[in-house]
C-alpha atoms as a PDB file:
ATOM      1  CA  UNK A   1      23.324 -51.260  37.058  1.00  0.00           C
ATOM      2  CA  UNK A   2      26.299 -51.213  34.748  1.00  0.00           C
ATOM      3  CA  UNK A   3      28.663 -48.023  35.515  1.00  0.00           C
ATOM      4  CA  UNK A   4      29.324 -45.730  32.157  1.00  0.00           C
ATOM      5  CA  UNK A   5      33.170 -46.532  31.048  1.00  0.00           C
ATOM      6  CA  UNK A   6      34.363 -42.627  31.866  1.00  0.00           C
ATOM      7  CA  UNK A   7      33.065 -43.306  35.987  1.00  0.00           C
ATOM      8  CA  UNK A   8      35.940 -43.727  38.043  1.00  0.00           C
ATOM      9  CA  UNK A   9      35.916 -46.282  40.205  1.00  0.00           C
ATOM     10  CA  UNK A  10      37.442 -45.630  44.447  1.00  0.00           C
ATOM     11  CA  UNK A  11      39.547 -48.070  45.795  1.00  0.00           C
ATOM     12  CA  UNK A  12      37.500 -50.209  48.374  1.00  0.00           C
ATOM     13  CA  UNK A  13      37.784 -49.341  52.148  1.00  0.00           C
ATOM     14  CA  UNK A  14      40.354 -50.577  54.220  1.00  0.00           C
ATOM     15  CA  UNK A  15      39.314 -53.849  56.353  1.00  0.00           C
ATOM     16  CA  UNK A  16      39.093 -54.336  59.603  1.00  0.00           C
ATOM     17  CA  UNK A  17      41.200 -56.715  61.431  1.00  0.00           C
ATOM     18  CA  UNK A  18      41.215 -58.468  64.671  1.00  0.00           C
ATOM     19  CA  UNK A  19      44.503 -56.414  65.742  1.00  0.00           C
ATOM     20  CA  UNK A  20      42.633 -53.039  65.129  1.00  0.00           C
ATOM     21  CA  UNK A  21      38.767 -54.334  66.124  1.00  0.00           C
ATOM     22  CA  UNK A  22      37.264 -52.491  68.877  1.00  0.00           C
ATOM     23  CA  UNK A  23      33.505 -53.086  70.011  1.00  0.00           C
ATOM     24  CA  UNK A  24      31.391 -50.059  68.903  1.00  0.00           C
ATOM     25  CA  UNK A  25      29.526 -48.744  71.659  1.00  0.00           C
ATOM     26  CA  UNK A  26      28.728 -44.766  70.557  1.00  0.00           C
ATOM     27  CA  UNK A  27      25.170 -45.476  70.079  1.00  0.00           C
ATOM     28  CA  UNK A  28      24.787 -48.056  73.213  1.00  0.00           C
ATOM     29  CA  UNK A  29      22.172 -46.910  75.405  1.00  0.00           C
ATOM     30  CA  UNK A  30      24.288 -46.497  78.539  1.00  0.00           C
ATOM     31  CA  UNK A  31      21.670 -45.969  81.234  1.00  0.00           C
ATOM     32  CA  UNK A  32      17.596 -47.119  81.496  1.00  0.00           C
ATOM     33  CA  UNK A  33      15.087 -44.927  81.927  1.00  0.00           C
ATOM     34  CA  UNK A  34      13.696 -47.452  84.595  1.00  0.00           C
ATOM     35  CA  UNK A  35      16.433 -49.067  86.519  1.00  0.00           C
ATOM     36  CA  UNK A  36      13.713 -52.174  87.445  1.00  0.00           C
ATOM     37  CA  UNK A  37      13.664 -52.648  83.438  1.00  0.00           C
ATOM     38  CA  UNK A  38      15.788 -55.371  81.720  1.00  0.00           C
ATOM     39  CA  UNK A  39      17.623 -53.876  79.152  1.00  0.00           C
ATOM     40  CA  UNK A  40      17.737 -55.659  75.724  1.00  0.00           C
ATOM     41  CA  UNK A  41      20.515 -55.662  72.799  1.00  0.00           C
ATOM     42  CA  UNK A  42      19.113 -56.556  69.292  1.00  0.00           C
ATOM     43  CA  UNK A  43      21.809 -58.800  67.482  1.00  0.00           C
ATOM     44  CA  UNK A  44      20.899 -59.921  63.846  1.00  0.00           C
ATOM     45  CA  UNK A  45      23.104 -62.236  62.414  1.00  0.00           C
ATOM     46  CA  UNK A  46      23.330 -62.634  58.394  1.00  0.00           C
ATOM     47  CA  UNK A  47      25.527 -62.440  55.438  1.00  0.00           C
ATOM     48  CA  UNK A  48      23.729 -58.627  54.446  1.00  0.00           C
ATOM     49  CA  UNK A  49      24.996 -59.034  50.569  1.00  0.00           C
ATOM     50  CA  UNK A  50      23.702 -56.499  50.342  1.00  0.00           C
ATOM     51  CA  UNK A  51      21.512 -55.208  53.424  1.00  0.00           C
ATOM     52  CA  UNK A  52      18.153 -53.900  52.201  1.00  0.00           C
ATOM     53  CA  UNK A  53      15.563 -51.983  54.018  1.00  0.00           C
ATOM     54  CA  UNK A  54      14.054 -54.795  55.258  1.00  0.00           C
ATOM     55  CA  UNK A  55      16.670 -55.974  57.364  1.00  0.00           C
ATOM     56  CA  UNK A  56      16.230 -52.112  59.001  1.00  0.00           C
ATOM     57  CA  UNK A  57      12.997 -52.374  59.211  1.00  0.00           C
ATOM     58  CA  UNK A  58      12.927 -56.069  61.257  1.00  0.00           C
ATOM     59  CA  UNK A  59      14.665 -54.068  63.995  1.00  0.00           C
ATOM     60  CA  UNK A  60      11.772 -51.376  63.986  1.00  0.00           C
ATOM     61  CA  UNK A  61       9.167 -53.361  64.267  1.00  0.00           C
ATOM     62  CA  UNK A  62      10.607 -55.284  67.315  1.00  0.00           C
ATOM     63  CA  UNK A  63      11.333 -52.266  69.094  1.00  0.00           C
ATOM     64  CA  UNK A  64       7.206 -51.861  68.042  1.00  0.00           C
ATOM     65  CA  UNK A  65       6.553 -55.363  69.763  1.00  0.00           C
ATOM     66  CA  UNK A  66       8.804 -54.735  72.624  1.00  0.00           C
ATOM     67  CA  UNK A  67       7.056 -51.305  73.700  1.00  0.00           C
ATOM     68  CA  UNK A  68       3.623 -52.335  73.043  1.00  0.00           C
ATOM     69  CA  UNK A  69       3.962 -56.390  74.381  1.00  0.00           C
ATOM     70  CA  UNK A  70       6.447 -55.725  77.134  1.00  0.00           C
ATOM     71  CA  UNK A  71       7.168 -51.857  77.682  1.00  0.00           C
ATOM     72  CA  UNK A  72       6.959 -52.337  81.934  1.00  0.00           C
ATOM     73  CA  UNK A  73      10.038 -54.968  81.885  1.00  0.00           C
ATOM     74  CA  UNK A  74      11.772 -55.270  78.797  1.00  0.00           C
ATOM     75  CA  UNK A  75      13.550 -51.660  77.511  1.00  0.00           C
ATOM     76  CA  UNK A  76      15.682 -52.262  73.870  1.00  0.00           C
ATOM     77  CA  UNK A  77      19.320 -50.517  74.623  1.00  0.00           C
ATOM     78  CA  UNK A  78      20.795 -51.139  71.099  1.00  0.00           C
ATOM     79  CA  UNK A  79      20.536 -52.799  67.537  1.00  0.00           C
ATOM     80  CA  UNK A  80      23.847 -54.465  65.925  1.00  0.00           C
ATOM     81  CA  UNK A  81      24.210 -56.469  62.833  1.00  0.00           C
ATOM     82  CA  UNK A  82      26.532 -58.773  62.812  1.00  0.00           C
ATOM     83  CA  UNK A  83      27.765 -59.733  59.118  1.00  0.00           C
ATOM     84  CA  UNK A  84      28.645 -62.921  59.008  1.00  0.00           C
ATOM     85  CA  UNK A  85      32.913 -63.725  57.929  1.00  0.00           C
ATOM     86  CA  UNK A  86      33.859 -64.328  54.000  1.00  0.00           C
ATOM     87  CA  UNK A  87      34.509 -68.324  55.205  1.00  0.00           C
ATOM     88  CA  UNK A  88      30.639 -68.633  55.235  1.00  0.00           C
ATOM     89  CA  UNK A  89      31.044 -69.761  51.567  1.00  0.00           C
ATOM     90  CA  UNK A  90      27.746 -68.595  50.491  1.00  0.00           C
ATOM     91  CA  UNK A  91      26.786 -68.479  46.946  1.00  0.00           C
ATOM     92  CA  UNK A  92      26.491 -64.640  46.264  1.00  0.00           C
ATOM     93  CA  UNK A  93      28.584 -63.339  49.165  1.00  0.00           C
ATOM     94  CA  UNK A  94      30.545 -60.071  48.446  1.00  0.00           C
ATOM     95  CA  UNK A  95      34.016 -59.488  50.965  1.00  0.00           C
ATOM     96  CA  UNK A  96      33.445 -59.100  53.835  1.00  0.00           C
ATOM     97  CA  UNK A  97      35.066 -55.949  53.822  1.00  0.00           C
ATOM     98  CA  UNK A  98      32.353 -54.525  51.468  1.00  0.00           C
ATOM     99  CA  UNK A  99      29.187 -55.921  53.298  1.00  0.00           C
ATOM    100  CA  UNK A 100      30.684 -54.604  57.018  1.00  0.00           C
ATOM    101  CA  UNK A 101      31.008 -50.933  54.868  1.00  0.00           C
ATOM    102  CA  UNK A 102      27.291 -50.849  53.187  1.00  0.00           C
ATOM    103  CA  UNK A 103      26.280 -51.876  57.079  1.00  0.00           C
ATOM    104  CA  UNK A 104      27.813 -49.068  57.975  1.00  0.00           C
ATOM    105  CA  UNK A 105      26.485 -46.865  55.252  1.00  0.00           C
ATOM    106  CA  UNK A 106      23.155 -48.030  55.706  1.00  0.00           C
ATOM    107  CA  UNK A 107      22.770 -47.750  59.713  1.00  0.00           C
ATOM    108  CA  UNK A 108      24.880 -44.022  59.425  1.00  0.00           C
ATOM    109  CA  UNK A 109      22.592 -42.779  56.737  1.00  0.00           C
ATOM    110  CA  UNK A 110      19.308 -43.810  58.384  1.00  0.00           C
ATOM    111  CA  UNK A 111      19.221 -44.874  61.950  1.00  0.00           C
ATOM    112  CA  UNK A 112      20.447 -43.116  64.886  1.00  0.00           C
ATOM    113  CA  UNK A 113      21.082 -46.266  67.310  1.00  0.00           C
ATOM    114  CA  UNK A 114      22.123 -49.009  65.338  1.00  0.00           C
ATOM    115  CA  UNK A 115      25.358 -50.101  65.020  1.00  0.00           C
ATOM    116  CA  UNK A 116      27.678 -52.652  62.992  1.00  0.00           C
ATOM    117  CA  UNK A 117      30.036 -54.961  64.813  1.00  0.00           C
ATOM    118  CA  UNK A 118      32.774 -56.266  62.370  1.00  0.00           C
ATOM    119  CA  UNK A 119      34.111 -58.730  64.652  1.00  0.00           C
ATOM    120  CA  UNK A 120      32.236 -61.671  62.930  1.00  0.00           C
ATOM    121  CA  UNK A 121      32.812 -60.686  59.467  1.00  0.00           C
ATOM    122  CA  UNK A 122      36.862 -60.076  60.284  1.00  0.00           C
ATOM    123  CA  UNK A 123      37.512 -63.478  61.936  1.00  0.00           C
ATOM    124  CA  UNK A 124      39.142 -66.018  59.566  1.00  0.00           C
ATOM    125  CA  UNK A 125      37.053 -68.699  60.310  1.00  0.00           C
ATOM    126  CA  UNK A 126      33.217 -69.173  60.571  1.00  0.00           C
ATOM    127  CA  UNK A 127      32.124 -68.603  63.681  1.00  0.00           C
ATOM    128  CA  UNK A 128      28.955 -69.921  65.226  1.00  0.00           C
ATOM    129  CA  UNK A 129      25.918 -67.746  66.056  1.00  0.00           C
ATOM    130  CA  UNK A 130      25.780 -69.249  69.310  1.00  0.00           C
ATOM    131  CA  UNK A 131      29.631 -67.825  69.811  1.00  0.00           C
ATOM    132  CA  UNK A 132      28.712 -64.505  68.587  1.00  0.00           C
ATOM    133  CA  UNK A 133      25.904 -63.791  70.792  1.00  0.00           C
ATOM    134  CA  UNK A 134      28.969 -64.907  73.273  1.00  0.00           C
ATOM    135  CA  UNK A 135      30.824 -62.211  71.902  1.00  0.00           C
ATOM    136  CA  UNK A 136      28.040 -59.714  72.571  1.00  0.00           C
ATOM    137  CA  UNK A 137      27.316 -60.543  75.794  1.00  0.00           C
ATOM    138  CA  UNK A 138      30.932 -60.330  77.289  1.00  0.00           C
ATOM    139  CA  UNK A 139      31.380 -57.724  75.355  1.00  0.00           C
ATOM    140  CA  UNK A 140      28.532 -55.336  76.674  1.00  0.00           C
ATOM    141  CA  UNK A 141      27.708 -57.264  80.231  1.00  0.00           C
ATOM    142  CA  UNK A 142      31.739 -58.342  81.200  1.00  0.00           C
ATOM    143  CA  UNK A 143      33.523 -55.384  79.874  1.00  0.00           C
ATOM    144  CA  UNK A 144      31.203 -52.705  79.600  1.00  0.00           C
ATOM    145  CA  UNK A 145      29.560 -53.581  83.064  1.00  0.00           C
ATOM    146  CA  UNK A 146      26.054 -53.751  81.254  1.00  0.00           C
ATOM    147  CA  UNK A 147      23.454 -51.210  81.444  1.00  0.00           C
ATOM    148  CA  UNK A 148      23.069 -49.060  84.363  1.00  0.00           C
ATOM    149  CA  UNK A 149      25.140 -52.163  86.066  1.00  0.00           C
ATOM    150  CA  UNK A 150      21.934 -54.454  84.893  1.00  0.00           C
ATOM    151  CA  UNK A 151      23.061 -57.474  82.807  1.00  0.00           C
ATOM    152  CA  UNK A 152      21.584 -56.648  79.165  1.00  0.00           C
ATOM    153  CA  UNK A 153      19.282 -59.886  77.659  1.00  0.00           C
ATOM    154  CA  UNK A 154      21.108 -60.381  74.329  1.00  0.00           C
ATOM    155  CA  UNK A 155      18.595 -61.790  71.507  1.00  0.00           C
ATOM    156  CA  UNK A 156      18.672 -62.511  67.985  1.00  0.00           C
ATOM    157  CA  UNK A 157      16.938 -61.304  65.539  1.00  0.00           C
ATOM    158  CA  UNK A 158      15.438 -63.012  62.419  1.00  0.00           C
ATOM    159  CA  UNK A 159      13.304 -63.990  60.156  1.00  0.00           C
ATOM    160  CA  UNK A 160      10.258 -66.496  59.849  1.00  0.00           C
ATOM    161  CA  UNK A 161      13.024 -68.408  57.872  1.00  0.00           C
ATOM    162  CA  UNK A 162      15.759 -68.830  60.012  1.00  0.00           C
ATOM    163  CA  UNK A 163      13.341 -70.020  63.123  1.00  0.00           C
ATOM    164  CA  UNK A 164      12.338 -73.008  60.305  1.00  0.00           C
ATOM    165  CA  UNK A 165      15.690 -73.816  60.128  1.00  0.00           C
ATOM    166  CA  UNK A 166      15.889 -73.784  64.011  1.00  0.00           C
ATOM    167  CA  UNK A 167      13.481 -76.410  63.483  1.00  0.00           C
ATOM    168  CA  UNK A 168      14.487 -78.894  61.544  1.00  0.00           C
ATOM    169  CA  UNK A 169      16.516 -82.102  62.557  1.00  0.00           C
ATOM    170  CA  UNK A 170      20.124 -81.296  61.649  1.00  0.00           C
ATOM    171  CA  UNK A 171      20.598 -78.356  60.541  1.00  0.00           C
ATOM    172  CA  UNK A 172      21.646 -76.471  64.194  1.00  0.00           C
ATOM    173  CA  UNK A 173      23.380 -78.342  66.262  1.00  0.00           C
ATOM    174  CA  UNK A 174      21.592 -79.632  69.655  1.00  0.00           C
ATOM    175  CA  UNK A 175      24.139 -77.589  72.166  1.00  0.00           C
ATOM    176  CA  UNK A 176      23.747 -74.312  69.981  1.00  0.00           C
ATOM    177  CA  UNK A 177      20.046 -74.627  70.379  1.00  0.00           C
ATOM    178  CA  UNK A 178      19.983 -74.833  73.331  1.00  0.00           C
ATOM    179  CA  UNK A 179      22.420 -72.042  74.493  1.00  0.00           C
ATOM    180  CA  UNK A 180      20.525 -69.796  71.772  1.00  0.00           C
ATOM    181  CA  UNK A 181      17.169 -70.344  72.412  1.00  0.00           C
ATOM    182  CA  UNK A 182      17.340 -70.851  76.384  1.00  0.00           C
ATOM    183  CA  UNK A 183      20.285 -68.827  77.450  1.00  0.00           C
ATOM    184  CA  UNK A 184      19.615 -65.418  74.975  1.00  0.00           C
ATOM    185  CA  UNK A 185      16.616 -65.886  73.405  1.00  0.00           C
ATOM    186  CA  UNK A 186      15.090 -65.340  69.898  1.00  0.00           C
ATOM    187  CA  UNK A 187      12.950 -62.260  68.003  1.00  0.00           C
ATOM    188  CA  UNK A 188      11.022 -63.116  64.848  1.00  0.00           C
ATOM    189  CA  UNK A 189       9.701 -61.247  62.060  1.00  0.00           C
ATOM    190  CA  UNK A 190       7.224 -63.376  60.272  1.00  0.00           C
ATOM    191  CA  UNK A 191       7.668 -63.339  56.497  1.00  0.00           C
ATOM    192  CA  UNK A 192       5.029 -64.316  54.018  1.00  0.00           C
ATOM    193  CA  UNK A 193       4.560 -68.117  53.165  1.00  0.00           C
ATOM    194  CA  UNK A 194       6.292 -69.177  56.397  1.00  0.00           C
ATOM    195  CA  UNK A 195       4.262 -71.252  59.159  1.00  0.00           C
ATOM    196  CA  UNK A 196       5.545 -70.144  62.242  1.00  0.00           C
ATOM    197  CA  UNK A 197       3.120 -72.056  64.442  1.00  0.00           C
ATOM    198  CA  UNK A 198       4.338 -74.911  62.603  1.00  0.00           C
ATOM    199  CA  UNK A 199       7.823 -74.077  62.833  1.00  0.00           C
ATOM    200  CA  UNK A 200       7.546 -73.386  66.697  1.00  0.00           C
ATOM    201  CA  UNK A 201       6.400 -76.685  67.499  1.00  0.00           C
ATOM    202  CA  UNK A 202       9.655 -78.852  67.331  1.00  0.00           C
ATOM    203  CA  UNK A 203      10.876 -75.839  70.026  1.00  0.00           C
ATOM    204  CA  UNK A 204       8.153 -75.432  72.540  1.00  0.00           C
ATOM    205  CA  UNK A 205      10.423 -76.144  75.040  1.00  0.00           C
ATOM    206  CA  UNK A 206      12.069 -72.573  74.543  1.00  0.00           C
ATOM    207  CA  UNK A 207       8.153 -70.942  73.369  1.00  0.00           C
ATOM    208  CA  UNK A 208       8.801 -68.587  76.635  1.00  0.00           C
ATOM    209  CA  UNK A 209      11.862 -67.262  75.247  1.00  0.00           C
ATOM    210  CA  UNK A 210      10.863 -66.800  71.251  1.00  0.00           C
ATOM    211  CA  UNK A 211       9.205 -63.810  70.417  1.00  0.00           C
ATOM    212  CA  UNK A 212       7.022 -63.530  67.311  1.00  0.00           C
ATOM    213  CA  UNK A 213       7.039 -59.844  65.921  1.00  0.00           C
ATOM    214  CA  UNK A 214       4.051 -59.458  63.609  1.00  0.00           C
ATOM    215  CA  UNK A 215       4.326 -58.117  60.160  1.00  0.00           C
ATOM    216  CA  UNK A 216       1.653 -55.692  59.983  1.00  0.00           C
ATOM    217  CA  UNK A 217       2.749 -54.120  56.213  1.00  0.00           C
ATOM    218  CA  UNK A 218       3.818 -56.964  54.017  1.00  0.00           C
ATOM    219  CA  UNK A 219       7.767 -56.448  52.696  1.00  0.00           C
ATOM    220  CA  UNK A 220       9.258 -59.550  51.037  1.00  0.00           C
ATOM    221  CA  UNK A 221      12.582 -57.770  50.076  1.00  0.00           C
ATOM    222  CA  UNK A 222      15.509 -59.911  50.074  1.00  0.00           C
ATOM    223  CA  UNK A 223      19.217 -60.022  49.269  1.00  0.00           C
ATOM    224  CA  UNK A 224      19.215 -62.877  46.629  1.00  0.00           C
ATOM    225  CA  UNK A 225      16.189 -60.700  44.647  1.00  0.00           C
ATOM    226  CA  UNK A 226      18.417 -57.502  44.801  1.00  0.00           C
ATOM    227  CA  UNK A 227      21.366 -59.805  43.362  1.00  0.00           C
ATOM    228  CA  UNK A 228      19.399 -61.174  40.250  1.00  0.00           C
ATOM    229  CA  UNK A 229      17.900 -57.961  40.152  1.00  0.00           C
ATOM    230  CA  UNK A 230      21.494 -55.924  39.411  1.00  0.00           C
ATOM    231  CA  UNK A 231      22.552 -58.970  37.343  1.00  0.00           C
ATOM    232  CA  UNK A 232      19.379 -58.412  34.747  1.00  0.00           C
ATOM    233  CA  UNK A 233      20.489 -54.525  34.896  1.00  0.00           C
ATOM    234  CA  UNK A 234      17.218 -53.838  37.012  1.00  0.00           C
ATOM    235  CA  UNK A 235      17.154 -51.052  39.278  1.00  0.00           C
ATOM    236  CA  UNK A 236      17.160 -51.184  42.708  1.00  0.00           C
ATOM    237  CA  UNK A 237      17.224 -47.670  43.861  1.00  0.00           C
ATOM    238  CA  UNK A 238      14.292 -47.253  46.738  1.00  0.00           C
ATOM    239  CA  UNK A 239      14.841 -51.046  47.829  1.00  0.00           C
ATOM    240  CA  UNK A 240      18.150 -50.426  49.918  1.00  0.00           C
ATOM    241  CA  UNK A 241      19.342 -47.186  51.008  1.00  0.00           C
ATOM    242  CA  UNK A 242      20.343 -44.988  48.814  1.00  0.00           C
ATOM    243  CA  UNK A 243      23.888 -45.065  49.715  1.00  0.00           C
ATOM    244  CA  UNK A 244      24.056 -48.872  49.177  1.00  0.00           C
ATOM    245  CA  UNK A 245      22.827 -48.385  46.005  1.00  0.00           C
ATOM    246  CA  UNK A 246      25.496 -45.812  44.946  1.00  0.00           C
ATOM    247  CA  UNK A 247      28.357 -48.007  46.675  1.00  0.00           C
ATOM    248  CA  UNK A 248      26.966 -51.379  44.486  1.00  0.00           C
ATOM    249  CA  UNK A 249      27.699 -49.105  41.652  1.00  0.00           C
ATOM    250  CA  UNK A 250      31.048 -47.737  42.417  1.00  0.00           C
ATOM    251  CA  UNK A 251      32.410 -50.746  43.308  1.00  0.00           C
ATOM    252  CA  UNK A 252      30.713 -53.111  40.852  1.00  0.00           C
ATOM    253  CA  UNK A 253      29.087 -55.541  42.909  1.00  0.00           C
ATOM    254  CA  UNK A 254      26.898 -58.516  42.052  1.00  0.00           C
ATOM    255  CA  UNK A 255      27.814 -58.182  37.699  1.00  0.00           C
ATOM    256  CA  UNK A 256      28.106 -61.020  35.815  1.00  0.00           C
ATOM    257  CA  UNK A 257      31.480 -60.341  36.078  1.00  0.00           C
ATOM    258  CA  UNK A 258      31.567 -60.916  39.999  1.00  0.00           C
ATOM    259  CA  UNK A 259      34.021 -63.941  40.408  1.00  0.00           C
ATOM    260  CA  UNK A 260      31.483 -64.676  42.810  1.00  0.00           C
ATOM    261  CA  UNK A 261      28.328 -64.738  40.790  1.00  0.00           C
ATOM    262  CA  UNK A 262      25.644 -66.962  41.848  1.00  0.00           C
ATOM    263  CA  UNK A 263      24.531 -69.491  39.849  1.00  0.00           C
ATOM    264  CA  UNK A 264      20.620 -69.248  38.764  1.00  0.00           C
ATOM    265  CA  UNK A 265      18.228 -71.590  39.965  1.00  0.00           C
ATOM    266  CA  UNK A 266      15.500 -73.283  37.991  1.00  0.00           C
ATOM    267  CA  UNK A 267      13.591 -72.126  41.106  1.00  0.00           C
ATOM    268  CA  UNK A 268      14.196 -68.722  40.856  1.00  0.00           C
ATOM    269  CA  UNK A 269      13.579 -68.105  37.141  1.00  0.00           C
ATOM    270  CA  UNK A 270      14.715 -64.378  35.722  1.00  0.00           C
ATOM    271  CA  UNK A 271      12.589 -61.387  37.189  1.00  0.00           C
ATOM    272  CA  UNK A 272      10.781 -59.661  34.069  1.00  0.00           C
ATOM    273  CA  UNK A 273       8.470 -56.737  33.544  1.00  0.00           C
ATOM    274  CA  UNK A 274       5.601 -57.505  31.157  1.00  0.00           C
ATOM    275  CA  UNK A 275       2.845 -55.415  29.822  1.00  0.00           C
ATOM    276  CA  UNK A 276       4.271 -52.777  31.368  1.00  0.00           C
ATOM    277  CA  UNK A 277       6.408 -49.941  31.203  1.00  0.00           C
ATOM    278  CA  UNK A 278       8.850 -48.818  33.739  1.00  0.00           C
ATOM    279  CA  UNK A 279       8.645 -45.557  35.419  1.00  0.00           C
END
């Protein structure tokens, strides 16, 4: 991935802040097409360094499972990603300001309803996913008025992974559960090697309100293979959008160079091509 010397290098967008934040709403699904229906906002929460087509396709496929498990009550209004704020402090986390933009790039150059919502990533401290499905619902049901005047169901979206760590002791506080799981609600994509059944059992009390979106076509992308990827000066091109890919090399992202370069773990040894060639 390294650039050649001679390519010049743009300076990196401007950030948000929370003086100039507004909610976006252009792609919000303003009205239902059945006013008995309860309409249903798609928030996934994550640190998207850098988002890959796998985090696009998680909100496909539960638009899939909504229409085909749940079309007569349940219609999906919007999709947002929520990138999670620089004081995160996770190993392999480019600016904020960088992550919100490939969002951005990503969603503009292929979707036509999701959307980005900077106001996690611009806050200056970490902010709770339990707070920032707060922030969606007052946003879209207090100031907006909802949908059609309906109160939109605001869910998060995941994977396999992130419902395991719902389920183990400690890691999410008892109160966040709670609100999360029994106030809004939970969508998950299974991922290979992951026990859900297992994983659901420490949470049956919220089973009605946890949705399990089957992966029909397997896709084990992920964010911290793309990193080692770039680092070894693998490609990457037809993993994440295209424009992703040509904003990782503009602005240099995830080099060794990077001052915030991960560091490699022994279980996660260096990705190699043997006894082949590549195309």
């Amino acid at each position: 991935m390294a650039l050649p010397p001679t390519t010049a290098i743009s300076p990196p967008p401007v950030p948000a802040s929370l003086e100039t934040y507004a909610f976006p709403s252009s792609r919000l699904q303003r009205t239902l097409s059945d006013p008995t229906k309860t309409p249903l906002v798609l928030v996934a929460c994550g640190s998207f360094s850098p988002i890959t087509h796998m985090h696009l396709r998680m909100f496909e496929m539960a638009v899939d499972h909504v229409k085909q498990n749940m079309s007569s009550t349940h219609e999906v209004v919007a999709g947002y990603l929520s990138p999670v704020s620089d004081r995160y402090n996770k190993a392999g986390l480019a600016s904020a300001l960088h992550r919100v933009r490939m969002c951005e790039l990503a969603c503009n150059e292929a979707s036509t309803w999701l959307m980005v919502d900077p106001w996690e990533a611009v806050q200056p401290d970490y902010q709770p996913t339990a707070v920032v499905l707060d922030h969606f619902a007052h946003c879209i049901n207090d100031t907006l008025g909802g949908i059609s005047g309906v109160p939109a169901k605001i869910m998060l979206l995941g994977g396999s992974d992130l419902l395991q760590t719902m389920s183990q002791p400690g890691v999410w506080s008892a109160a966040d559960l709670a609100h999360i799981l029994g106030d809004y609600g939970l969508l998950v994509v299974e991922r290979n090697g992951t026990d859900v059944s297992e994983a659901l059992a420490p949470l049956a009390r919220w089973q009605d309100n946890i949705w399990i979106v089957r992966q029909l076509i397997a896709n084990d992308i992920s964010s911290t293979r793309i990193r080692q990827l770039i680092r070894q000066g693998m490609s990457v091109r037809y993993l994440l959008p295209g424009v992703v890919v040509d904003y990782i090399r503009e602005h240099r992202l995830y080099g060794e160079h990077e001052e915030f370069k991960e560091t490699r773990s022994s279980s996660m040894p260096p990705l190699r091509i043997t006894h082949a060639k590549m195309l």
